[in-house]
C-alpha atoms as a PDB file:
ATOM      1  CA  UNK A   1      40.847  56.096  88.239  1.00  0.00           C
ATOM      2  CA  UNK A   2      40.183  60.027  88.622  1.00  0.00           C
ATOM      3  CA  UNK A   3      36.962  61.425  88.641  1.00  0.00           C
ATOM      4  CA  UNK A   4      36.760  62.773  84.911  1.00  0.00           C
ATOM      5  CA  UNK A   5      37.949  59.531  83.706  1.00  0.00           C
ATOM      6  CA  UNK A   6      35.425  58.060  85.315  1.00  0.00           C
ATOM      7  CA  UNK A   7      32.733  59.945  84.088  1.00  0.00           C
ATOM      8  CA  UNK A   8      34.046  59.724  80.683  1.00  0.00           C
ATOM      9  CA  UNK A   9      34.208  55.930  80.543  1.00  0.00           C
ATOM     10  CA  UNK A  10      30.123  56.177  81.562  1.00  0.00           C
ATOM     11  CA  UNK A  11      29.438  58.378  78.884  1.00  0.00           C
ATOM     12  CA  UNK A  12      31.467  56.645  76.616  1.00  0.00           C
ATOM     13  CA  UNK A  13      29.673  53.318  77.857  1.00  0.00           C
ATOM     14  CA  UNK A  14      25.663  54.898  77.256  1.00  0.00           C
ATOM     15  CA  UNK A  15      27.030  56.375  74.082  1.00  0.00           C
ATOM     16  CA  UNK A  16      27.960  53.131  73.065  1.00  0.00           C
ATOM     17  CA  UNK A  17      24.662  51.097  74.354  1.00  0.00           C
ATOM     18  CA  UNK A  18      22.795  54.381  72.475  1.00  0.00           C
ATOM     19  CA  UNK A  19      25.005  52.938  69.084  1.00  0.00           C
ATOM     20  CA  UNK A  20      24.207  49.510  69.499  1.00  0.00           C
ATOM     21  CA  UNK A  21      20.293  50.458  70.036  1.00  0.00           C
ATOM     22  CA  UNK A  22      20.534  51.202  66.475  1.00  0.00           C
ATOM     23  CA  UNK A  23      21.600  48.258  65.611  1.00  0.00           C
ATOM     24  CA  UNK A  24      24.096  45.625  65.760  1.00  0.00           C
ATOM     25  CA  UNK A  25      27.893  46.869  64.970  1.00  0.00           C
ATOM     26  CA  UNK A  26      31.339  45.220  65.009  1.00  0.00           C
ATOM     27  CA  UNK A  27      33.999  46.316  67.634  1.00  0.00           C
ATOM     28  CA  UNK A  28      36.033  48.052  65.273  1.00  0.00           C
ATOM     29  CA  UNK A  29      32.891  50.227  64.245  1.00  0.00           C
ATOM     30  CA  UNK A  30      32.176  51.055  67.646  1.00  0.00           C
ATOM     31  CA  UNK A  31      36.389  51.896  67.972  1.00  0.00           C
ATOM     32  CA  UNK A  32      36.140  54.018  65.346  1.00  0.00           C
ATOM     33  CA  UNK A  33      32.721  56.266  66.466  1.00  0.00           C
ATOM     34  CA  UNK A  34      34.139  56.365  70.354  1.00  0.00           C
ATOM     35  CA  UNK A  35      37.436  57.571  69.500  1.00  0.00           C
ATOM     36  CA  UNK A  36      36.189  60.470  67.719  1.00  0.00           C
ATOM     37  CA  UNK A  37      35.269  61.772  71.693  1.00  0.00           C
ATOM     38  CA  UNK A  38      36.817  59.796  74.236  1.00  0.00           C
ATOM     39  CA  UNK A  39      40.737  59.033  74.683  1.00  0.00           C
ATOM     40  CA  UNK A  40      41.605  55.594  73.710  1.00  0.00           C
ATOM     41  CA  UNK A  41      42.054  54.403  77.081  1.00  0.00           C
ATOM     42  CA  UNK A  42      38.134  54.972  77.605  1.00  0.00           C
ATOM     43  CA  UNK A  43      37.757  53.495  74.380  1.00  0.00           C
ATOM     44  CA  UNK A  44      39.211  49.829  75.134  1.00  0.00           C
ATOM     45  CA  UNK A  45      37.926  49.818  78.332  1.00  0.00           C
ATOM     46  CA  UNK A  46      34.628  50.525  77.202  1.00  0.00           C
ATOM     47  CA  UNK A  47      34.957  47.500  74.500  1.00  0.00           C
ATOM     48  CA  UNK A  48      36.454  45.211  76.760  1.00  0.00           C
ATOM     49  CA  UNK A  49      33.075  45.646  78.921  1.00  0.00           C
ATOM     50  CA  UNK A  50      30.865  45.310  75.899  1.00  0.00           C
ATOM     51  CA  UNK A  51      32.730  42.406  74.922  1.00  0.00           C
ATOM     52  CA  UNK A  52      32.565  40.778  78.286  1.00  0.00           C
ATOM     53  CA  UNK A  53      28.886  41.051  78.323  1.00  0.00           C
ATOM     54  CA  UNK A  54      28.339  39.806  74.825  1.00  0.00           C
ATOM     55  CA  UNK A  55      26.664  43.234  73.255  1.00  0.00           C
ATOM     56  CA  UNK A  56      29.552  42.803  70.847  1.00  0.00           C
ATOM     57  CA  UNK A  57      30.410  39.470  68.882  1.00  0.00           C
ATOM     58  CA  UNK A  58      31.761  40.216  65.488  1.00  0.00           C
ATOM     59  CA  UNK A  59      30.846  36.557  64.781  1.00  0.00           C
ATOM     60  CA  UNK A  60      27.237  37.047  65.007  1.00  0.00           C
ATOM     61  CA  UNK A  61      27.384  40.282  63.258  1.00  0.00           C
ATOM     62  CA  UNK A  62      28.587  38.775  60.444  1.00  0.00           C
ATOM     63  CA  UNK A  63      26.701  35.903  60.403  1.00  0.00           C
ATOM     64  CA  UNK A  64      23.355  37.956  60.651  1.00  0.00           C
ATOM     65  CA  UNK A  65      24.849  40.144  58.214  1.00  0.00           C
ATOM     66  CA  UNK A  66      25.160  37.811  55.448  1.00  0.00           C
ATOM     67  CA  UNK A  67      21.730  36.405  56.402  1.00  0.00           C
ATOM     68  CA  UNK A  68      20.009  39.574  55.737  1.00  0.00           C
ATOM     69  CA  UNK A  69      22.047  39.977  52.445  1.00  0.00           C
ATOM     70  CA  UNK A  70      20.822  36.327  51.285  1.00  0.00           C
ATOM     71  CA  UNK A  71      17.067  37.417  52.042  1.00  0.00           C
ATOM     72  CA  UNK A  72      16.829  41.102  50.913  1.00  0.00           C
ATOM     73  CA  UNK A  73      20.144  42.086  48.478  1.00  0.00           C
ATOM     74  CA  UNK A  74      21.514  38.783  47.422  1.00  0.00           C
ATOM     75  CA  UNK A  75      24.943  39.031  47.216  1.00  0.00           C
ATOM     76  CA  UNK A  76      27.951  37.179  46.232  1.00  0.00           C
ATOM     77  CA  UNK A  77      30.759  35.930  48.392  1.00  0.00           C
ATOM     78  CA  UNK A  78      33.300  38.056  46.747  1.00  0.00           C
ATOM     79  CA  UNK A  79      30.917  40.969  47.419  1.00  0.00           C
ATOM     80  CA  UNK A  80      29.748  39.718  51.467  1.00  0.00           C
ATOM     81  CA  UNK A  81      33.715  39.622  51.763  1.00  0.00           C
ATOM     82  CA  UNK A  82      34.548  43.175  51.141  1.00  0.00           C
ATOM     83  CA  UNK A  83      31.242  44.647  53.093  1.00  0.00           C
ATOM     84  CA  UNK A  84      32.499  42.819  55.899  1.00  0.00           C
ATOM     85  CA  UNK A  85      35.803  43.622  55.657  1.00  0.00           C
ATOM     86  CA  UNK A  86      35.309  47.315  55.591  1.00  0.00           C
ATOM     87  CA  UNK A  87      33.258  46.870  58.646  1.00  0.00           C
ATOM     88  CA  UNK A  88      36.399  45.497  60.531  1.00  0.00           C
ATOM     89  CA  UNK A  89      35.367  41.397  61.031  1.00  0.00           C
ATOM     90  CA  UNK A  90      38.414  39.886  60.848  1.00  0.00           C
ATOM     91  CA  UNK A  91      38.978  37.521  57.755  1.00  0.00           C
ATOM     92  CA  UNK A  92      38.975  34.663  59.942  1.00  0.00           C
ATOM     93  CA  UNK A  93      35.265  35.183  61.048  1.00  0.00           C
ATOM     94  CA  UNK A  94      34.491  35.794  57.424  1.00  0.00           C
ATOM     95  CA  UNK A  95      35.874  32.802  56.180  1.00  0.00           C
ATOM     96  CA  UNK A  96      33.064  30.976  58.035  1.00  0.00           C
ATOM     97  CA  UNK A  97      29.918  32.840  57.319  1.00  0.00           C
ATOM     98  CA  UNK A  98      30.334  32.632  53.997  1.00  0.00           C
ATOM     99  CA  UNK A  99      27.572  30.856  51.823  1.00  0.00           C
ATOM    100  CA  UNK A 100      28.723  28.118  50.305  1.00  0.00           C
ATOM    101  CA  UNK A 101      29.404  27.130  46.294  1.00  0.00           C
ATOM    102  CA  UNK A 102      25.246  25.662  45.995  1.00  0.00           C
ATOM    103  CA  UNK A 103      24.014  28.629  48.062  1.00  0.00           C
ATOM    104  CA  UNK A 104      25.965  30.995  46.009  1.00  0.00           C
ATOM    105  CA  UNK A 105      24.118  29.696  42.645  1.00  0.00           C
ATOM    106  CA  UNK A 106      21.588  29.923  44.453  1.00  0.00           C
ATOM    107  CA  UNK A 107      20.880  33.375  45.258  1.00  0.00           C
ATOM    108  CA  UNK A 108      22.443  34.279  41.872  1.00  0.00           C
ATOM    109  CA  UNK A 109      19.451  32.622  40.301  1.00  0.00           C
ATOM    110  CA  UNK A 110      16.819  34.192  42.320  1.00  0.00           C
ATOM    111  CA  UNK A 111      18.200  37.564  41.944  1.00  0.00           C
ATOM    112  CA  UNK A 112      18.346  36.572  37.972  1.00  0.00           C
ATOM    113  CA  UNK A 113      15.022  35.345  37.793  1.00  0.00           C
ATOM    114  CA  UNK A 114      13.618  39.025  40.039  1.00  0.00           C
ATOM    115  CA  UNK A 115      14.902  41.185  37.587  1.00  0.00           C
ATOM    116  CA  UNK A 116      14.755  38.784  34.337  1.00  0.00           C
ATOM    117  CA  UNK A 117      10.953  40.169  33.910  1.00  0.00           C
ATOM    118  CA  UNK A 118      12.194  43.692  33.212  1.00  0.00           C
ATOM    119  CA  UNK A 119      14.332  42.939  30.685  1.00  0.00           C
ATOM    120  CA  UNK A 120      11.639  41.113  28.648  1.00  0.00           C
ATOM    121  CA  UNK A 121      11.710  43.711  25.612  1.00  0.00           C
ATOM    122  CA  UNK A 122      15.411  43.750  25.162  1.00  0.00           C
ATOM    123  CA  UNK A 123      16.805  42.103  22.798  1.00  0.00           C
ATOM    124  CA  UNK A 124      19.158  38.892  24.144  1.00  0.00           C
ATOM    125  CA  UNK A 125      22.466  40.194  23.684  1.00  0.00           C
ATOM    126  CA  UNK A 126      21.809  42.970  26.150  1.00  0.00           C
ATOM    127  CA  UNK A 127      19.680  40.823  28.482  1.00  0.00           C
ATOM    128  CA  UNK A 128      22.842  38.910  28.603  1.00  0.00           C
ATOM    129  CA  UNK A 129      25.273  41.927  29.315  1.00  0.00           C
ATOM    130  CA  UNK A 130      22.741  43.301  31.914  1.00  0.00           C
ATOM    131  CA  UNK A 131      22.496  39.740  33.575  1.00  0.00           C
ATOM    132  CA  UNK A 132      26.442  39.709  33.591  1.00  0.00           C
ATOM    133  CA  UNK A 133      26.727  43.030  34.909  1.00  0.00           C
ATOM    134  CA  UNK A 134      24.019  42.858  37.556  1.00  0.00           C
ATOM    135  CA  UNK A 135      25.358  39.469  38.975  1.00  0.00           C
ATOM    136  CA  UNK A 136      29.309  40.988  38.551  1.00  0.00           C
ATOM    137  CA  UNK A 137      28.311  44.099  40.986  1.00  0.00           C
ATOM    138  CA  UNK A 138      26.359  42.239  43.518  1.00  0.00           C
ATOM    139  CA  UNK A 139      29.980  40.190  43.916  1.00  0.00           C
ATOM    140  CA  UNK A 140      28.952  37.045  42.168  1.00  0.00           C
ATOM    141  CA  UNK A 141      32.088  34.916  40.708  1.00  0.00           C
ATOM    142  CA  UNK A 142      32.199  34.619  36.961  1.00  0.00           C
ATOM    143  CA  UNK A 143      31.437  30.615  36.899  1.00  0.00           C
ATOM    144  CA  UNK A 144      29.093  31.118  39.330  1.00  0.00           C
ATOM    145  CA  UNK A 145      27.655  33.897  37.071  1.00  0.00           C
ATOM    146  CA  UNK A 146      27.696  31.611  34.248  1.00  0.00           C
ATOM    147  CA  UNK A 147      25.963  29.076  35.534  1.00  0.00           C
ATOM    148  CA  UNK A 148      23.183  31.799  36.894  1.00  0.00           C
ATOM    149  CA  UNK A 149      22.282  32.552  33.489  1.00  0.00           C
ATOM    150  CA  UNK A 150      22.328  29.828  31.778  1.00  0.00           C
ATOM    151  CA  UNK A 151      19.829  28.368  33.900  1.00  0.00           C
ATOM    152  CA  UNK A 152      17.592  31.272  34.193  1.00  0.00           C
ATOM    153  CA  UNK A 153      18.153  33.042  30.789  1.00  0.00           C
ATOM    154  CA  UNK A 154      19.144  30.339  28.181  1.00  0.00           C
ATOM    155  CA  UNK A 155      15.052  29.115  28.170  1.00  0.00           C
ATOM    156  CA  UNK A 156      14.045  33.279  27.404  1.00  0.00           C
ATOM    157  CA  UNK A 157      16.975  33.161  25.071  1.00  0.00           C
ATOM    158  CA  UNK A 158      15.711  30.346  22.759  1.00  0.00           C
ATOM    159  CA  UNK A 159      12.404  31.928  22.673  1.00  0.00           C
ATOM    160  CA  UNK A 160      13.225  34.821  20.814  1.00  0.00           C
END
């Protein structure tokens, strides 16, 4: 290993440790911000000693991802799939951190019944569109949608 390489792969490894300070990223995030600077050589090196000392699991990214979209954005599987994707976890990973059919209702309820308040005055056609659309962004599956509002909205419904 020559000198310059040498120093690169310890910039490129406090560069990385700076990234992950942050906050918690998958390898192919941390790929794609090193190789901007460093030759990919440094790069894999770099990730194979990250790896080796466990600052990177894509597992536990994932599964801490989805854990913080269940508590503060709840999100649908459909929805938690693409995120992840795009942040390089490979679809095998995803597969298992995915919430499951009951969980999924679940979170489609509570995220119903947090914004059903502001929709109060409307009349229930739209509540029902802005439901649908609401649960169809956040990545919710139509059943699952359907079932959602029917057990949050249908009570407000017969009210009016």
């Amino acid at each position: 290993m020559n000198p310059d390489s040498a120093a690169d792969s310890a910039a490129a490894k406090r560069r990385a440790i700076k990234l992950l300070a942050a906050r918690d990223r998958t390898a192919h995030e941390l790929h794609t911000r090193l190789s901007r600077d460093y030759e990919p050589s440094v790069v894999e090196e770099v990730l194979a000693y990250l790896e080796d000392r466990g600052y990177i699991d894509d597992g536990r990214f994932a599964r801490n991802y989805v854990d913080q979209r269940n508590r503060f954005r709840p999100t649908g599987n459909l929805g938690l799939s693409h995120e992840l994707a795009a942040k390089g976890v490979p679809s095998a990973i995803i597969e298992t951190v995915l919430n499951s059919p009951e969980e999924e209702l679940d979170l489609a309820k509570r995220l119903l019944s947090q914004r059903a308040p502001t929709w109060q005055g409307l009349p229930g056609e739209r509540r029902l569109r802005r439901a649908y659309g609401l649960l169809e962004r956040r990545g919710f599956p139509w059943q699952t949608a359907r079932a959602a509002v029917t057990q949050v909205l249908d009570s407000d419904l017969q009210k009016d």
